[in-house]
Structure formats: C-alpha cells, structure tokens
C-alpha atoms as a PDB file:
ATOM      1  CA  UNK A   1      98.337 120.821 111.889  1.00  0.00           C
ATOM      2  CA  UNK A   2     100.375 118.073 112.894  1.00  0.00           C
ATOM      3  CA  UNK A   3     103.658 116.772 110.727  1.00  0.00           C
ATOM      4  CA  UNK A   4     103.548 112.828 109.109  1.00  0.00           C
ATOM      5  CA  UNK A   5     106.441 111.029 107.805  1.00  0.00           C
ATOM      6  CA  UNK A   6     106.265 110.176 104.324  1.00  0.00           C
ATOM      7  CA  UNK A   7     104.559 107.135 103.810  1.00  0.00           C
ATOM      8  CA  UNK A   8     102.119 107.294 107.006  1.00  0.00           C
ATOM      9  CA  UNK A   9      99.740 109.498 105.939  1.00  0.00           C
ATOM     10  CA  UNK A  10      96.108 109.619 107.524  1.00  0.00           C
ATOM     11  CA  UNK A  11      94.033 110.495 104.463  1.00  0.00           C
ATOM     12  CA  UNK A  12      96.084 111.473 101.600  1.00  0.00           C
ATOM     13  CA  UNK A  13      92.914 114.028 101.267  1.00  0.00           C
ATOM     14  CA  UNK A  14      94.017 115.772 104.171  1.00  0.00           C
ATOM     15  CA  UNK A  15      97.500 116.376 103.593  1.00  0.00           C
ATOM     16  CA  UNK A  16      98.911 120.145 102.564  1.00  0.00           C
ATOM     17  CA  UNK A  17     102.332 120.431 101.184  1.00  0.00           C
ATOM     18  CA  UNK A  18     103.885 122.975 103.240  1.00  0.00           C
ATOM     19  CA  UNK A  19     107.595 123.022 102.023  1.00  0.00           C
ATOM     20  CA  UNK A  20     108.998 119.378 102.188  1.00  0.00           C
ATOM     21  CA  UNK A  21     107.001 118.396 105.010  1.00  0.00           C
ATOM     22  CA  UNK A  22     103.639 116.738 104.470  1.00  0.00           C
ATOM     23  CA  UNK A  23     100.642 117.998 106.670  1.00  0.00           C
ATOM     24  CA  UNK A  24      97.631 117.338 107.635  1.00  0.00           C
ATOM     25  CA  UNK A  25      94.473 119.265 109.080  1.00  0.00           C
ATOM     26  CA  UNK A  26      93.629 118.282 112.747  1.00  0.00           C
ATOM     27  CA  UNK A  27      91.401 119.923 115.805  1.00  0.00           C
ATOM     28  CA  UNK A  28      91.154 119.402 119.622  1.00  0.00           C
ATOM     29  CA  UNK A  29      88.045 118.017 120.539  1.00  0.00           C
ATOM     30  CA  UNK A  30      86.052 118.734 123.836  1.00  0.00           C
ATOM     31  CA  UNK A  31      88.146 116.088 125.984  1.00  0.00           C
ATOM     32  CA  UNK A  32      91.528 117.567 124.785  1.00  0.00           C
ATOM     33  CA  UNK A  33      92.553 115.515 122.619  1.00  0.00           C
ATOM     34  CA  UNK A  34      94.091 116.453 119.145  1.00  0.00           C
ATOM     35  CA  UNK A  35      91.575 114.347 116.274  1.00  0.00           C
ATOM     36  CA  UNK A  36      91.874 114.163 112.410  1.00  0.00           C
ATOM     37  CA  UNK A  37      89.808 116.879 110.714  1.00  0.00           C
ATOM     38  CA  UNK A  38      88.558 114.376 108.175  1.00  0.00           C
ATOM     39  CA  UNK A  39      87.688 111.004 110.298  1.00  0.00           C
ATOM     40  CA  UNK A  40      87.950 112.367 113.668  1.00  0.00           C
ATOM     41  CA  UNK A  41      90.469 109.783 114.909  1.00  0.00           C
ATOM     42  CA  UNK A  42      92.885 110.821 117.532  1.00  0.00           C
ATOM     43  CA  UNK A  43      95.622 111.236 116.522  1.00  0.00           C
ATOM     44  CA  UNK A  44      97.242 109.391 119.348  1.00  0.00           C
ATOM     45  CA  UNK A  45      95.547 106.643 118.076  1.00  0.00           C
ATOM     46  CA  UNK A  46      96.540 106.659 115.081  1.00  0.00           C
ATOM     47  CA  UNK A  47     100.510 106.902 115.930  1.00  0.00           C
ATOM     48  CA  UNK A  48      99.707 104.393 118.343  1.00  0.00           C
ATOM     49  CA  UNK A  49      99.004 102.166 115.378  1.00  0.00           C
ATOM     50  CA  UNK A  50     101.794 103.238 113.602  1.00  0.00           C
ATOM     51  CA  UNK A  51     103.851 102.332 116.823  1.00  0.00           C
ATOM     52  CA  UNK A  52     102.869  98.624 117.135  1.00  0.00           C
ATOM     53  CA  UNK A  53     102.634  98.446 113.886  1.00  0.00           C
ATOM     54  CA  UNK A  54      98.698  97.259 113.060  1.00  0.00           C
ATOM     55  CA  UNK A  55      95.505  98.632 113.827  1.00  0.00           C
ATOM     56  CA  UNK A  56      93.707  99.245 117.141  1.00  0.00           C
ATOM     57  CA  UNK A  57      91.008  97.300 119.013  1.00  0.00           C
ATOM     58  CA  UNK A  58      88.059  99.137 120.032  1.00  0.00           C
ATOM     59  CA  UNK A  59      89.186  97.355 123.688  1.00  0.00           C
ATOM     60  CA  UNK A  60      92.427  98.983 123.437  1.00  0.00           C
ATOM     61  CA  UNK A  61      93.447 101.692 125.548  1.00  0.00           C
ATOM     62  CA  UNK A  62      95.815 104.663 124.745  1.00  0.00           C
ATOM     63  CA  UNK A  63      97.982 106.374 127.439  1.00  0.00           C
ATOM     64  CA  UNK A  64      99.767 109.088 127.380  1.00  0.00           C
ATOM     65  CA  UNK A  65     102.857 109.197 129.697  1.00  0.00           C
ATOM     66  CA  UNK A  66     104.219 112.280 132.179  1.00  0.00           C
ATOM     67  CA  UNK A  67     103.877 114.724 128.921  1.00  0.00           C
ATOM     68  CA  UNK A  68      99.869 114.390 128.835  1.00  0.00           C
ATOM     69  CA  UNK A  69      97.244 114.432 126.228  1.00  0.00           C
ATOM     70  CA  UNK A  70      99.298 116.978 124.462  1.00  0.00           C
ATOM     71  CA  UNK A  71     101.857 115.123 123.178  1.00  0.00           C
ATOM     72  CA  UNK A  72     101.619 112.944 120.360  1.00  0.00           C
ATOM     73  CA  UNK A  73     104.772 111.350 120.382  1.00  0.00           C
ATOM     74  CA  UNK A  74     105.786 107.344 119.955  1.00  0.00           C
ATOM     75  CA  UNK A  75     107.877 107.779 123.307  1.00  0.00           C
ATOM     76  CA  UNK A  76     104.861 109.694 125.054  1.00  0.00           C
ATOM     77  CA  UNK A  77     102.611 106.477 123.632  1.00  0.00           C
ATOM     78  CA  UNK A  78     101.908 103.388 125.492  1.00  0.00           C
ATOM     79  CA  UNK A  79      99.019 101.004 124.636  1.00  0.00           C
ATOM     80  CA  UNK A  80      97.027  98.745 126.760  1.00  0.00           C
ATOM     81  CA  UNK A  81      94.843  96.099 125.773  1.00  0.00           C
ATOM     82  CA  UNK A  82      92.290  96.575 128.180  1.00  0.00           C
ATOM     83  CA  UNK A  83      90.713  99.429 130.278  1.00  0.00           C
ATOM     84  CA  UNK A  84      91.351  97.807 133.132  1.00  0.00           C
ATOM     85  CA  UNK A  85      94.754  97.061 132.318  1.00  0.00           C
ATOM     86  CA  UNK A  86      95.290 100.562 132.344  1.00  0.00           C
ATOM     87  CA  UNK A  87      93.961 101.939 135.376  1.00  0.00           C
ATOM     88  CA  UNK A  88      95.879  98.696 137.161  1.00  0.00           C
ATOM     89  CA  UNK A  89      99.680  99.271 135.626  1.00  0.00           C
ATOM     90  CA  UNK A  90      99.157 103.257 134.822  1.00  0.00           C
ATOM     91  CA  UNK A  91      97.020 104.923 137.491  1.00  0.00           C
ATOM     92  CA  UNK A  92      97.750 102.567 140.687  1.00  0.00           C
ATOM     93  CA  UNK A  93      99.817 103.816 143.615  1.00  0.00           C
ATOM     94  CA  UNK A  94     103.478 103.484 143.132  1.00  0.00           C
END
C-alpha cells in the first residue's frame, strides 16, 4: 500500500480509508518495481508526473537516484526525456 496526498489520487477506485490517510492497493512486479494494482502503472511514474507536473511520454525515462527502485520519493525521482539521455548523464563514469 503506498500513502497519496489528498487530491493526487491514482484511481479513486483504489483508494482505502485507513484513518486520515488515503491509500491505495499496489504490487511489485517481476523487475522490482512497485505498480498500481488497478492500471499497473509504476508508481514512480506516476509521482514522476505529479513531480513535473503533467503526464509522461512513452520516450521518457524514470530514474531513481542512490536510494534505488525502492523508493518512491519526489527527491529519489529524476526524469529524462530520452533513454539515451539517461544512460549518458546517469550511468556514465564520474
């Protein structure tokens, strides 16, 4: 389960009032990464969105920083607009 803010809900079908938190189902798929039970959309996708503040390109690439896959969070988010972007400014030789 992952916690939303109020207002950024995934699927208002998917969320759970636990409390006063809002929640919503979620999995980890085979590659690792946490998805949305209902669409399947990663969810670092999907806060990647919320981060920039519009939707994704298919082209777009979403990288996790030095917390890995595991962490969700804005800070932990950085989006490139191409593959190859991101193997040239996130995976070359420092």
């Amino acid at each position: 389960m992952v916690e939303v803010e109020k207002g950024m809900y995934p699927d208002k079908e998917e969320l759970q009032n636990i409390g006063d938190k809002k929640m919503v189902q979620t999995y980890v798929n085979k590659n690792g990464y946490r998805c949305f039970s209902n669409s399947g959309k990663q969810v670092s996708r999907w806060v990647a969105e919320k981060k920039i503040g519009r939707p994704l390109q298919k082209s777009e690439v979403v990288h996790h920083g030095s917390k890995g896959k595991g962490c969700n969070s804005r800070s932990n988010i950085t989006v490139f607009k191409s593959q190859s972007e991101h193997m040239r400014k996130a995976h070359s030789k420092r």
